[in-house]
PDB file of N, CA and C in Angstrom:
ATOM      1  N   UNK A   1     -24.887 -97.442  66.001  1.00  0.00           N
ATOM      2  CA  UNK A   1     -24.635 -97.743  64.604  1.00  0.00           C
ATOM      3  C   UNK A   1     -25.785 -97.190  63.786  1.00  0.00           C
ATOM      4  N   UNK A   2     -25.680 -96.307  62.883  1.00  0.00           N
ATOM      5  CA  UNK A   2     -26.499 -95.763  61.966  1.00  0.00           C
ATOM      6  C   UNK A   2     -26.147 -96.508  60.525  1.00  0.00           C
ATOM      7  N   UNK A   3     -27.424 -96.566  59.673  1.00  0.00           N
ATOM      8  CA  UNK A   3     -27.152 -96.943  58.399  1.00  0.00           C
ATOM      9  C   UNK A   3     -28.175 -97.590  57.685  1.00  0.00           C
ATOM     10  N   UNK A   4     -27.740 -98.986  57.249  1.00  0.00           N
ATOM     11  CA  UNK A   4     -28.384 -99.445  55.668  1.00  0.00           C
ATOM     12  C   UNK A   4     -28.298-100.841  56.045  1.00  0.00           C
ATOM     13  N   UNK A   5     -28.635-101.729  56.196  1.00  0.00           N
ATOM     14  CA  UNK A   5     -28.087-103.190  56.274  1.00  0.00           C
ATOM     15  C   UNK A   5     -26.985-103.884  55.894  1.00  0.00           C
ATOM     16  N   UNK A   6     -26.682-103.282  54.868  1.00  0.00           N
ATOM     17  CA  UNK A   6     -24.874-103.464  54.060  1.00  0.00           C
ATOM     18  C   UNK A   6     -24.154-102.064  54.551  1.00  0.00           C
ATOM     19  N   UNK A   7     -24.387-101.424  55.546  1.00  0.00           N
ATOM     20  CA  UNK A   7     -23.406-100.208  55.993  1.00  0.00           C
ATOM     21  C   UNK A   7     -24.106-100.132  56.834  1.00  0.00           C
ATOM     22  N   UNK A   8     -22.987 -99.726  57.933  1.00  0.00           N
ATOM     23  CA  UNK A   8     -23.206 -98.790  59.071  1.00  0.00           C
ATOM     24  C   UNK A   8     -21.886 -98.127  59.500  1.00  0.00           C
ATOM     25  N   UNK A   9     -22.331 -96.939  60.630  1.00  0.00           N
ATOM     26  CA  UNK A   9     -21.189 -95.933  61.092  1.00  0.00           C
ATOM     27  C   UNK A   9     -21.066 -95.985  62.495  1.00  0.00           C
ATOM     28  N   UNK A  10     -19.991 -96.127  63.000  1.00  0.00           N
ATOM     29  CA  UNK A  10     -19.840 -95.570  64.514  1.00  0.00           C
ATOM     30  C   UNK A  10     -19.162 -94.653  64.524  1.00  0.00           C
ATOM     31  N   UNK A  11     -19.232 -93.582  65.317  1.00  0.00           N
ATOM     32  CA  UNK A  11     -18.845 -91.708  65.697  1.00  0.00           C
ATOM     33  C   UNK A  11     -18.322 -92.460  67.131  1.00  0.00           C
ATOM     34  N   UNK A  12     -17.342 -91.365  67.147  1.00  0.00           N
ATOM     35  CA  UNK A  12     -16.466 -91.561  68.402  1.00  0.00           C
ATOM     36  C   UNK A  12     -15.911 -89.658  68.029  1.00  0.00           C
ATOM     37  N   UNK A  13     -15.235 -89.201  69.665  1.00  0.00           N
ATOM     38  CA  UNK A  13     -14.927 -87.850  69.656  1.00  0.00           C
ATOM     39  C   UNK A  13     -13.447 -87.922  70.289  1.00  0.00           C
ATOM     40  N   UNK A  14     -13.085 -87.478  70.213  1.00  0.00           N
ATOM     41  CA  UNK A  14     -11.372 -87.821  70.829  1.00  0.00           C
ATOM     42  C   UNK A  14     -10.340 -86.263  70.541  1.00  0.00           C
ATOM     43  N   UNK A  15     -10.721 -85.320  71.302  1.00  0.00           N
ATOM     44  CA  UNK A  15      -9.759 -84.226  71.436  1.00  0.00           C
ATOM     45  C   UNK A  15     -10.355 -83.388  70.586  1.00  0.00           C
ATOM     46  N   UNK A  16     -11.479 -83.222  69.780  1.00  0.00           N
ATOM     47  CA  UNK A  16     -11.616 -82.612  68.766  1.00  0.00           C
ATOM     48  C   UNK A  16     -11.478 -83.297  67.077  1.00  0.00           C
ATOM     49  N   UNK A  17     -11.582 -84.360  67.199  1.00  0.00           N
ATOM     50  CA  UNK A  17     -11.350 -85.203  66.050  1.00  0.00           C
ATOM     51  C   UNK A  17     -12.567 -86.184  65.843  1.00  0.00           C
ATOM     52  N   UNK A  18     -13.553 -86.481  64.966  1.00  0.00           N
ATOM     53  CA  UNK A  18     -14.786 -86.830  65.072  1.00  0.00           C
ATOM     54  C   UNK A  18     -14.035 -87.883  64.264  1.00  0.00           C
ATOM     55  N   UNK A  19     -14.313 -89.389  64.746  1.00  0.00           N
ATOM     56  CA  UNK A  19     -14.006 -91.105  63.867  1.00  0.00           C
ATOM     57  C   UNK A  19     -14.913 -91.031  63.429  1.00  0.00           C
ATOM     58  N   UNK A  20     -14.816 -91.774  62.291  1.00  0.00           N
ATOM     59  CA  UNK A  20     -15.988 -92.275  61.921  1.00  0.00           C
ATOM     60  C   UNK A  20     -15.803 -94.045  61.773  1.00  0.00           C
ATOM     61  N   UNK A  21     -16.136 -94.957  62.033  1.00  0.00           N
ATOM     62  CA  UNK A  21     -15.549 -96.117  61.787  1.00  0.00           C
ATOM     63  C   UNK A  21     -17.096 -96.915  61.061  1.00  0.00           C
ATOM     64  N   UNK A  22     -16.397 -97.012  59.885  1.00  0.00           N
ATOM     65  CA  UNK A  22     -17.401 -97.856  58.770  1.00  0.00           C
ATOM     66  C   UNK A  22     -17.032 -99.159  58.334  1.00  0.00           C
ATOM     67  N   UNK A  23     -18.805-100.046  58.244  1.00  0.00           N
ATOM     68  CA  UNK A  23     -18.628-100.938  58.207  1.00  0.00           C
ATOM     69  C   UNK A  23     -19.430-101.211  57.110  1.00  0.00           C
ATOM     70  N   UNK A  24     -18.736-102.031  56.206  1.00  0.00           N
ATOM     71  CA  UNK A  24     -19.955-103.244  55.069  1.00  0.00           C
ATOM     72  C   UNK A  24     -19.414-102.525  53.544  1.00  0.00           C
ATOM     73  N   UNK A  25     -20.326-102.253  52.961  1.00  0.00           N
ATOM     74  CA  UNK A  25     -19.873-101.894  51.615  1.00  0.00           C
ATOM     75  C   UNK A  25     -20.433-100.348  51.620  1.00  0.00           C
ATOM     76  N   UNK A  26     -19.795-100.347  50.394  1.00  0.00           N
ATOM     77  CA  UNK A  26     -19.983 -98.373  50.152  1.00  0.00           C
ATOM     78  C   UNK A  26     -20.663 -98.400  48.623  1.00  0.00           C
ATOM     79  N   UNK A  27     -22.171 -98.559  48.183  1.00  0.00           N
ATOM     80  CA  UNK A  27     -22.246 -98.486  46.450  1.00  0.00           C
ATOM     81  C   UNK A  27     -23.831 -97.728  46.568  1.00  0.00           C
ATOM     82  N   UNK A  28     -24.316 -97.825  45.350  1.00  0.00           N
ATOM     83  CA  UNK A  28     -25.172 -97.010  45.452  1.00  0.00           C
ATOM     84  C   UNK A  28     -26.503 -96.929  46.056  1.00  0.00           C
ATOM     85  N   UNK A  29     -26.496 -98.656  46.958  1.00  0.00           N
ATOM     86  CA  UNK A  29     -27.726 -98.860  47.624  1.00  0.00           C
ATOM     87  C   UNK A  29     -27.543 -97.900  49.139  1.00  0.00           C
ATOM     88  N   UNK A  30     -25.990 -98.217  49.441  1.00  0.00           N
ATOM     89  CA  UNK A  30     -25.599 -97.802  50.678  1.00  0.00           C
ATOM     90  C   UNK A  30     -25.138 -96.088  51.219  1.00  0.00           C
ATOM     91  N   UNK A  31     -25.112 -95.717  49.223  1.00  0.00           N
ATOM     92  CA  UNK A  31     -24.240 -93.834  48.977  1.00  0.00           C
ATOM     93  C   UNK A  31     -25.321 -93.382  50.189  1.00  0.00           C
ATOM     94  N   UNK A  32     -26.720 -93.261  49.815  1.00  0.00           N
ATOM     95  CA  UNK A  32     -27.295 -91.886  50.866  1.00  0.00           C
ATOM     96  C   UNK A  32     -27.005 -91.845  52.298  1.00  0.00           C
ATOM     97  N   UNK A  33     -27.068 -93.187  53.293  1.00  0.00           N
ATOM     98  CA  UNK A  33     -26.366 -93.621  54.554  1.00  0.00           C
ATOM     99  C   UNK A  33     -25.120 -92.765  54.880  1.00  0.00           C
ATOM    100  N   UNK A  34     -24.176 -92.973  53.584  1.00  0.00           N
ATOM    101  CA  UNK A  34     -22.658 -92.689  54.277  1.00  0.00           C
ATOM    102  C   UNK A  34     -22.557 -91.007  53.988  1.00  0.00           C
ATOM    103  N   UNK A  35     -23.562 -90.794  52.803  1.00  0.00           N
ATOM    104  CA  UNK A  35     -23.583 -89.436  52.570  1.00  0.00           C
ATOM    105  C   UNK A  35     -24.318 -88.137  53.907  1.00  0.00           C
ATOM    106  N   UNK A  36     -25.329 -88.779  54.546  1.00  0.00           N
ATOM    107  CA  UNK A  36     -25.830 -88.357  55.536  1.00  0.00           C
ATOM    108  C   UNK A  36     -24.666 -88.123  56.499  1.00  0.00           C
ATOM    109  N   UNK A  37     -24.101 -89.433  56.732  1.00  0.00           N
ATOM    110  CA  UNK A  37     -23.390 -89.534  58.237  1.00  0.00           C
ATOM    111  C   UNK A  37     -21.848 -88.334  58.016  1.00  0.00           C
ATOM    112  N   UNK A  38     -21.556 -88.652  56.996  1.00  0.00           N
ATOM    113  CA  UNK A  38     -20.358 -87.485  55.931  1.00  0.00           C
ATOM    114  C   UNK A  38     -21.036 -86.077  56.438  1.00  0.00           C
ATOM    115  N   UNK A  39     -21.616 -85.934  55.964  1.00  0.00           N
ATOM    116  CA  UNK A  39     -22.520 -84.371  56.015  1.00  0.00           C
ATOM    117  C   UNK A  39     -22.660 -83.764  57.305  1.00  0.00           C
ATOM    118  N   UNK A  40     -22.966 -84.750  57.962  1.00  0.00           N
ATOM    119  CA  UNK A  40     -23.111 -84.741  59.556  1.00  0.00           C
ATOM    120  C   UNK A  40     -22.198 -84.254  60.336  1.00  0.00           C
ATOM    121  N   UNK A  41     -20.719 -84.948  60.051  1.00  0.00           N
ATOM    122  CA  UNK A  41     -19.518 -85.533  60.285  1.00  0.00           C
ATOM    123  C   UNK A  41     -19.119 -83.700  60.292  1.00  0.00           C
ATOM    124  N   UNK A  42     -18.807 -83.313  58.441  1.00  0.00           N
ATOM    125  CA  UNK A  42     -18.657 -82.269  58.446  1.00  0.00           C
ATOM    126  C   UNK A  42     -18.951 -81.001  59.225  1.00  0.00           C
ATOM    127  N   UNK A  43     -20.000 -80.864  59.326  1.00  0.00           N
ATOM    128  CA  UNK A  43     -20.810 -79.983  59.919  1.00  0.00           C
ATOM    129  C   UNK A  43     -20.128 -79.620  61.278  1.00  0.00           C
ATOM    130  N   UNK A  44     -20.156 -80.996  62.557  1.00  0.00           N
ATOM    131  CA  UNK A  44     -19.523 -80.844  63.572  1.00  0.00           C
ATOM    132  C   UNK A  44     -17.887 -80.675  63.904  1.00  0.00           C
ATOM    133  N   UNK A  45     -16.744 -80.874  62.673  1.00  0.00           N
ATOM    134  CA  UNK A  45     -15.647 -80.957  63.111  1.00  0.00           C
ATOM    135  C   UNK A  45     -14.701 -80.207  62.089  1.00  0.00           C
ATOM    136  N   UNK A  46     -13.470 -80.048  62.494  1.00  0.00           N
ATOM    137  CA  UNK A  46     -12.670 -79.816  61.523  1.00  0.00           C
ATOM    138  C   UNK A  46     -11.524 -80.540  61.209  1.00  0.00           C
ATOM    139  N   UNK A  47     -11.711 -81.808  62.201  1.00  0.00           N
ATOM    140  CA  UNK A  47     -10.775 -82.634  61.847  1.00  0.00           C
ATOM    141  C   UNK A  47     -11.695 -84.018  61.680  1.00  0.00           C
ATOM    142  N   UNK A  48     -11.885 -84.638  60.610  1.00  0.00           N
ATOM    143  CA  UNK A  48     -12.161 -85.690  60.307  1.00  0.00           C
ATOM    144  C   UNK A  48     -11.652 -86.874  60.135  1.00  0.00           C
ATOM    145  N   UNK A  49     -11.683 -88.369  60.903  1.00  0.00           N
ATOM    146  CA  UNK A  49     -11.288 -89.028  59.919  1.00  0.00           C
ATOM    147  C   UNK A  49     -11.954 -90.215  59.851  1.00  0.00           C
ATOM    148  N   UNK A  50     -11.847 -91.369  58.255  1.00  0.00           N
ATOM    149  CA  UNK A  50     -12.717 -92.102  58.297  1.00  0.00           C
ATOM    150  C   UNK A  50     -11.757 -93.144  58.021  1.00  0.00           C
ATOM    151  N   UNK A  51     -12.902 -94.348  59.242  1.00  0.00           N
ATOM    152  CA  UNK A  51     -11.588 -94.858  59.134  1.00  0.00           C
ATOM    153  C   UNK A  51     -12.092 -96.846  58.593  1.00  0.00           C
ATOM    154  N   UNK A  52     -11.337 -97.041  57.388  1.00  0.00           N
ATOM    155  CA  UNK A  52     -11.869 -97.835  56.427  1.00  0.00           C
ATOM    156  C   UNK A  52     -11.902 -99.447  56.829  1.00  0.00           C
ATOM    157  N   UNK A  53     -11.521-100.035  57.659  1.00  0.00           N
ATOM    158  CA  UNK A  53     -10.558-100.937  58.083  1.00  0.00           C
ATOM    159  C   UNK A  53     -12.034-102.027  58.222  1.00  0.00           C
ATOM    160  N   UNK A  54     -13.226-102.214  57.952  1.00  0.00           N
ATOM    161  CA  UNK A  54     -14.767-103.184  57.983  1.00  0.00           C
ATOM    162  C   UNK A  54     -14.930-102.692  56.314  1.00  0.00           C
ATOM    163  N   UNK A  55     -14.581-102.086  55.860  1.00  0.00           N
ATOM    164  CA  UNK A  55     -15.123-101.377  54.769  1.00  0.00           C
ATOM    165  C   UNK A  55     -14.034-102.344  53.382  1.00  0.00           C
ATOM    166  N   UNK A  56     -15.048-103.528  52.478  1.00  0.00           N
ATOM    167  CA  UNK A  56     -14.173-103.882  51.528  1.00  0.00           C
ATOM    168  C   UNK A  56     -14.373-103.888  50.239  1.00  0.00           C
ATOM    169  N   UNK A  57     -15.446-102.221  50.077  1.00  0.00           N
ATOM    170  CA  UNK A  57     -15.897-102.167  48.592  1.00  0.00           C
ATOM    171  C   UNK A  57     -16.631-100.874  48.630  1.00  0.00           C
ATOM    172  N   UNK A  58     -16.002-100.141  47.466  1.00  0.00           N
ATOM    173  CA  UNK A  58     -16.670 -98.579  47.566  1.00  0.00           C
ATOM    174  C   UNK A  58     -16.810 -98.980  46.003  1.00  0.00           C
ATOM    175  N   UNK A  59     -18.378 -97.855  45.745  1.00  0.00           N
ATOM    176  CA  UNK A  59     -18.080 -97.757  44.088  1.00  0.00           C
ATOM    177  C   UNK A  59     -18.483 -96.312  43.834  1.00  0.00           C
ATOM    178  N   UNK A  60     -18.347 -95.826  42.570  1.00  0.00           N
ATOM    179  CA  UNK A  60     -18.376 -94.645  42.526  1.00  0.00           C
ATOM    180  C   UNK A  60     -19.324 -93.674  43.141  1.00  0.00           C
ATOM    181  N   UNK A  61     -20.473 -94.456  43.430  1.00  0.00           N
ATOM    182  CA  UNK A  61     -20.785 -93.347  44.682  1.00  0.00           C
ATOM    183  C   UNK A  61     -20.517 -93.192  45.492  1.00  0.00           C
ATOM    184  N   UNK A  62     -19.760 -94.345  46.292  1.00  0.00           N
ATOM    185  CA  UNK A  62     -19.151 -93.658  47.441  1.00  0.00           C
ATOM    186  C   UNK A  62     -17.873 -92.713  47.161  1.00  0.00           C
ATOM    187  N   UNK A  63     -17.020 -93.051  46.018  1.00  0.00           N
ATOM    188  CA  UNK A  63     -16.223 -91.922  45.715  1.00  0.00           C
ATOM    189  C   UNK A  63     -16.894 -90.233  45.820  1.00  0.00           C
ATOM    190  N   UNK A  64     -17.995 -90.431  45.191  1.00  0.00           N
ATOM    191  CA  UNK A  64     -18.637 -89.030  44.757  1.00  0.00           C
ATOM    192  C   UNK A  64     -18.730 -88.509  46.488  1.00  0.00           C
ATOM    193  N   UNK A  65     -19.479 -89.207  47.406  1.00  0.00           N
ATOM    194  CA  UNK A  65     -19.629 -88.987  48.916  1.00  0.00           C
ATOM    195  C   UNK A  65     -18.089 -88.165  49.327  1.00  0.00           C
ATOM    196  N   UNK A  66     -16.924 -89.005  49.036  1.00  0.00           N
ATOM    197  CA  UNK A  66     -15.661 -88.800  49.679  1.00  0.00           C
ATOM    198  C   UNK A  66     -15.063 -87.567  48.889  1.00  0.00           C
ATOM    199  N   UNK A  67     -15.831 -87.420  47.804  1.00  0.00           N
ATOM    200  CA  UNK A  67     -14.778 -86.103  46.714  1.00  0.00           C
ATOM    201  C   UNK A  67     -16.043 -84.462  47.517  1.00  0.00           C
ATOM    202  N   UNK A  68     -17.247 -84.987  47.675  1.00  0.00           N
ATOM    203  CA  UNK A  68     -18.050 -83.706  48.749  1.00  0.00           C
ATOM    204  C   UNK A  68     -17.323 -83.827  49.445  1.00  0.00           C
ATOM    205  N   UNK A  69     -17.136 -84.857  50.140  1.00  0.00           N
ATOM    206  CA  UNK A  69     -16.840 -84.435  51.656  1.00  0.00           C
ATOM    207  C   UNK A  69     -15.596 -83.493  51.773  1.00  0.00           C
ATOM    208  N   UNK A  70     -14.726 -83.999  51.317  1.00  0.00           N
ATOM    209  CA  UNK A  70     -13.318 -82.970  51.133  1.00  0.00           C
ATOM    210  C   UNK A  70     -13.471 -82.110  50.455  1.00  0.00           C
ATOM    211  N   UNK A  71     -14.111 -81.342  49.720  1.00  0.00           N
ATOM    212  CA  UNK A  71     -14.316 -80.010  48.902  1.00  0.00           C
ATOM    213  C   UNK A  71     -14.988 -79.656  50.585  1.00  0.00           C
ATOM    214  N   UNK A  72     -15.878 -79.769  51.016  1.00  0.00           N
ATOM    215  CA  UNK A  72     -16.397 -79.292  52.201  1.00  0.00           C
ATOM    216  C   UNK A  72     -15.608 -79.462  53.285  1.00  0.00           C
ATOM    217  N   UNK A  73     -14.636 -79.654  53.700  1.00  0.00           N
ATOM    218  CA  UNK A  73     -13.690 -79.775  54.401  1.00  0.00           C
ATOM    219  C   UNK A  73     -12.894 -78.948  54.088  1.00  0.00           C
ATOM    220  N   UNK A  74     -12.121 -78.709  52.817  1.00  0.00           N
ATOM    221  CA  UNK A  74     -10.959 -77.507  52.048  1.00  0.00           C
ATOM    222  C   UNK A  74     -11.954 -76.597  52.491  1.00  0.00           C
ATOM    223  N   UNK A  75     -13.179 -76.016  52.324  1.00  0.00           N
ATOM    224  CA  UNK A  75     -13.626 -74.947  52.274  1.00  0.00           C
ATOM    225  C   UNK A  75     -13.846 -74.593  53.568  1.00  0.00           C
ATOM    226  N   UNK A  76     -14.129 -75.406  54.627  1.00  0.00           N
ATOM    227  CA  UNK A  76     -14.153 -74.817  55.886  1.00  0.00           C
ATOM    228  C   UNK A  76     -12.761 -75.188  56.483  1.00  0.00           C
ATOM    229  N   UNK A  77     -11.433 -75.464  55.928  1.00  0.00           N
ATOM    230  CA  UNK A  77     -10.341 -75.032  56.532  1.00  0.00           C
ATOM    231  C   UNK A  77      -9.952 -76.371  57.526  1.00  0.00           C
ATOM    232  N   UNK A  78     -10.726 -77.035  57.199  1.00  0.00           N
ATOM    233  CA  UNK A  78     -10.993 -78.591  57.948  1.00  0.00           C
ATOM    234  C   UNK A  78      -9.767 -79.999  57.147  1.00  0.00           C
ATOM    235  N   UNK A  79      -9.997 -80.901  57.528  1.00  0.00           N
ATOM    236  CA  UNK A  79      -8.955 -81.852  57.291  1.00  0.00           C
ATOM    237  C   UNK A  79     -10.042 -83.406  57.007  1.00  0.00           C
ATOM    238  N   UNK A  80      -9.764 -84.211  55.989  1.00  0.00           N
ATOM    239  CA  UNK A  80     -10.517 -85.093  56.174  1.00  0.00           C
ATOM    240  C   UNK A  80      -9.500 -86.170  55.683  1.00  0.00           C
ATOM    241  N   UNK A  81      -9.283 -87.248  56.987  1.00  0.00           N
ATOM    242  CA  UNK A  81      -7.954 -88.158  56.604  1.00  0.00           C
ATOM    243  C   UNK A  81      -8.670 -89.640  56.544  1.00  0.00           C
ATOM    244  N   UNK A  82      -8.443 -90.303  55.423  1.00  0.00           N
ATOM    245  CA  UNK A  82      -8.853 -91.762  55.407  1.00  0.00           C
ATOM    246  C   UNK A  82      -8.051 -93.163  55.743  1.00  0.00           C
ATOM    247  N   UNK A  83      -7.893 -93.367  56.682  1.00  0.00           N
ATOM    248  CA  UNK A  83      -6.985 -94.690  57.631  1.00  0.00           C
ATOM    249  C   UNK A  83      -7.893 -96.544  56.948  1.00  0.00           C
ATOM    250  N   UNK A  84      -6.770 -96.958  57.550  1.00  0.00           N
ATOM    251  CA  UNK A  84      -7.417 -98.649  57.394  1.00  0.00           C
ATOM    252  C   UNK A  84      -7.910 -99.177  56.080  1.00  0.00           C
ATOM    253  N   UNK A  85      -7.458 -98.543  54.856  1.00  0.00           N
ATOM    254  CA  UNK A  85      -8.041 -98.973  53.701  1.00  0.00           C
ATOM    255  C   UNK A  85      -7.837-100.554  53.496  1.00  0.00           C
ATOM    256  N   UNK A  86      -8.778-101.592  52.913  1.00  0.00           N
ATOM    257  CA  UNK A  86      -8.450-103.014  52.673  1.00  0.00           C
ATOM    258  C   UNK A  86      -7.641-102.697  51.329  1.00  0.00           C
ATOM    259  N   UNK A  87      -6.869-103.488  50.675  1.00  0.00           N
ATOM    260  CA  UNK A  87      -6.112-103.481  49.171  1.00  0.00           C
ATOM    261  C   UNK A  87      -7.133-102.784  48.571  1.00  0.00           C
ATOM    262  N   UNK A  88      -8.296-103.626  48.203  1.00  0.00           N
ATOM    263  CA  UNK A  88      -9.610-103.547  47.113  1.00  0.00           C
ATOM    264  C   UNK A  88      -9.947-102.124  47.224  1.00  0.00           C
ATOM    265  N   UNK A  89     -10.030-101.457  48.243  1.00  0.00           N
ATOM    266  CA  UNK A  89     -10.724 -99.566  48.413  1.00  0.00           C
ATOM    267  C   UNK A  89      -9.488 -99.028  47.803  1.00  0.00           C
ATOM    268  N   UNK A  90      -8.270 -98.887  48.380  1.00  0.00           N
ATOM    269  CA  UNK A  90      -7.337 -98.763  48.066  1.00  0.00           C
ATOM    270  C   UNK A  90      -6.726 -98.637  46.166  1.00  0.00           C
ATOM    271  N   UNK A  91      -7.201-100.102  45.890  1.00  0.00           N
ATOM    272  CA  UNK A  91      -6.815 -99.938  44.269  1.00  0.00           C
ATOM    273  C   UNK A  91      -7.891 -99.340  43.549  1.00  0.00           C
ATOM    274  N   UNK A  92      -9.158 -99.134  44.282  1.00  0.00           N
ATOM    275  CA  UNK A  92      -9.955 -98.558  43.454  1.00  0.00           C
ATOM    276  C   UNK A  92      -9.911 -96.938  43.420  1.00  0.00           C
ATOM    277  N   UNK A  93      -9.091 -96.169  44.891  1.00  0.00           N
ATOM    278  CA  UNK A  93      -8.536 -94.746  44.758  1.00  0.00           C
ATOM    279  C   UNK A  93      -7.462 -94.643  44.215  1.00  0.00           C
ATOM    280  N   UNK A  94      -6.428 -95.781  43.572  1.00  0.00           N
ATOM    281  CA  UNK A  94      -5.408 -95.410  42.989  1.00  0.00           C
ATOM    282  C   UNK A  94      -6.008 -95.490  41.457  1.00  0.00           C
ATOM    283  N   UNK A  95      -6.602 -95.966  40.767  1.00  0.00           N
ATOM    284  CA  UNK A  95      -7.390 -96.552  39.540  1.00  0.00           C
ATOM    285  C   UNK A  95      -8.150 -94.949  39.316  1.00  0.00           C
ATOM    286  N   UNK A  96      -8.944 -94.492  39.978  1.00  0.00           N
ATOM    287  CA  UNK A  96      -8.961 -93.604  39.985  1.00  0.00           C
ATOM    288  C   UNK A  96      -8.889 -92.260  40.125  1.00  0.00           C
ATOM    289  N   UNK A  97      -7.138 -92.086  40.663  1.00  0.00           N
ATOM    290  CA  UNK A  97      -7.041 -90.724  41.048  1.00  0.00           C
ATOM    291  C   UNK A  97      -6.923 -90.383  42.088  1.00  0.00           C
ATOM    292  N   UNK A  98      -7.838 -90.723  43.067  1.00  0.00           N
ATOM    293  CA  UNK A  98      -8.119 -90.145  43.974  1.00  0.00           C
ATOM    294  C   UNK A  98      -7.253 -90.094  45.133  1.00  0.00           C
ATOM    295  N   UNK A  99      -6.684 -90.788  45.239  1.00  0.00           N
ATOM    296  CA  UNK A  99      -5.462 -91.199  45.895  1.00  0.00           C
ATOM    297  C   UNK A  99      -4.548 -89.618  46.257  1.00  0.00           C
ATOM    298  N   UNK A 100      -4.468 -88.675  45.072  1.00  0.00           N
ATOM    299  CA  UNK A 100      -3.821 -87.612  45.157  1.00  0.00           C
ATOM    300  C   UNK A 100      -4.803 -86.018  45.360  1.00  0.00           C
ATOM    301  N   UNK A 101      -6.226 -86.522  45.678  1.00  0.00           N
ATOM    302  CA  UNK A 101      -7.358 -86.232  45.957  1.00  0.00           C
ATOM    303  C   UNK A 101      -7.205 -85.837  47.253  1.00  0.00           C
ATOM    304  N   UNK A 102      -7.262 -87.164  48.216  1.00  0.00           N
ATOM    305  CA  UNK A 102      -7.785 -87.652  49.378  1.00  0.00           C
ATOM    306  C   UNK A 102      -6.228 -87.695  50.436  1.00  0.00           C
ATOM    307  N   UNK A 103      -7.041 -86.976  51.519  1.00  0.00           N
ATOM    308  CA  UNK A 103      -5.207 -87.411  53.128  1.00  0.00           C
ATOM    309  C   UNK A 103      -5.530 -89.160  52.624  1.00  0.00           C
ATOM    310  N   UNK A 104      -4.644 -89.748  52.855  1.00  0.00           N
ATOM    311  CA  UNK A 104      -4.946 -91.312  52.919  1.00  0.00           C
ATOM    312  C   UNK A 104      -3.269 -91.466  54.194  1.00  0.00           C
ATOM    313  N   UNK A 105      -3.836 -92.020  55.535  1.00  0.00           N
ATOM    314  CA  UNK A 105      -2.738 -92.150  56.433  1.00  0.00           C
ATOM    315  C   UNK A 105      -2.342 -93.671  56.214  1.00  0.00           C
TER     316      UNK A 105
END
């Protein structure tokens, strides 16, 4: 588990598909943590996915994290899919958009 005291990440590898499974909140104490592990994430795969399901509060920095990460993903031809959203993450990518942004499975 890598992270922040209010976040952390577990990486798992499965066929070519790098998890990411996050836990705690996503705001601006926690953005550089998830932004690292994102960056990281990228770097090694072309199939991403993160998967939200511990995770019950993003705020716009973690949006800003998730709108890099997928511009860096489109550009290397890569895929970045977001699973397990709670309601609360969820209404806050439909509230803002992002929803038609982001894979959301």
């Amino acid at each position: 588990m890598f992270g922040h005291p209010k976040f952390g990440v577990e990486v798992s590898e499965n066929n070519g598909t790098l998890t990411l499974a996050l836990q705690g909140v996503i705001e601006s104490s926690t953005a550089e943590a998830f932004e690292a592990e994102m960056a990281s994430a990228c770097s090694k795969s072309k199939n991403l996915v993160a998967d939200f399901d511990k995770v019950n509060f993003i705020s716009s920095a973690g949006l800003r994290v998730l709108l890099t990460s997928q511009k860096k993903m489109i550009a290397e031809k890569g895929k970045l899919t977001l699973i397990n959203l709670h309601q609360s993450v969820r209404e806050v990518l439909e509230l803002t958009g992002f929803t038609s942004l982001l894979n959301i499975a």
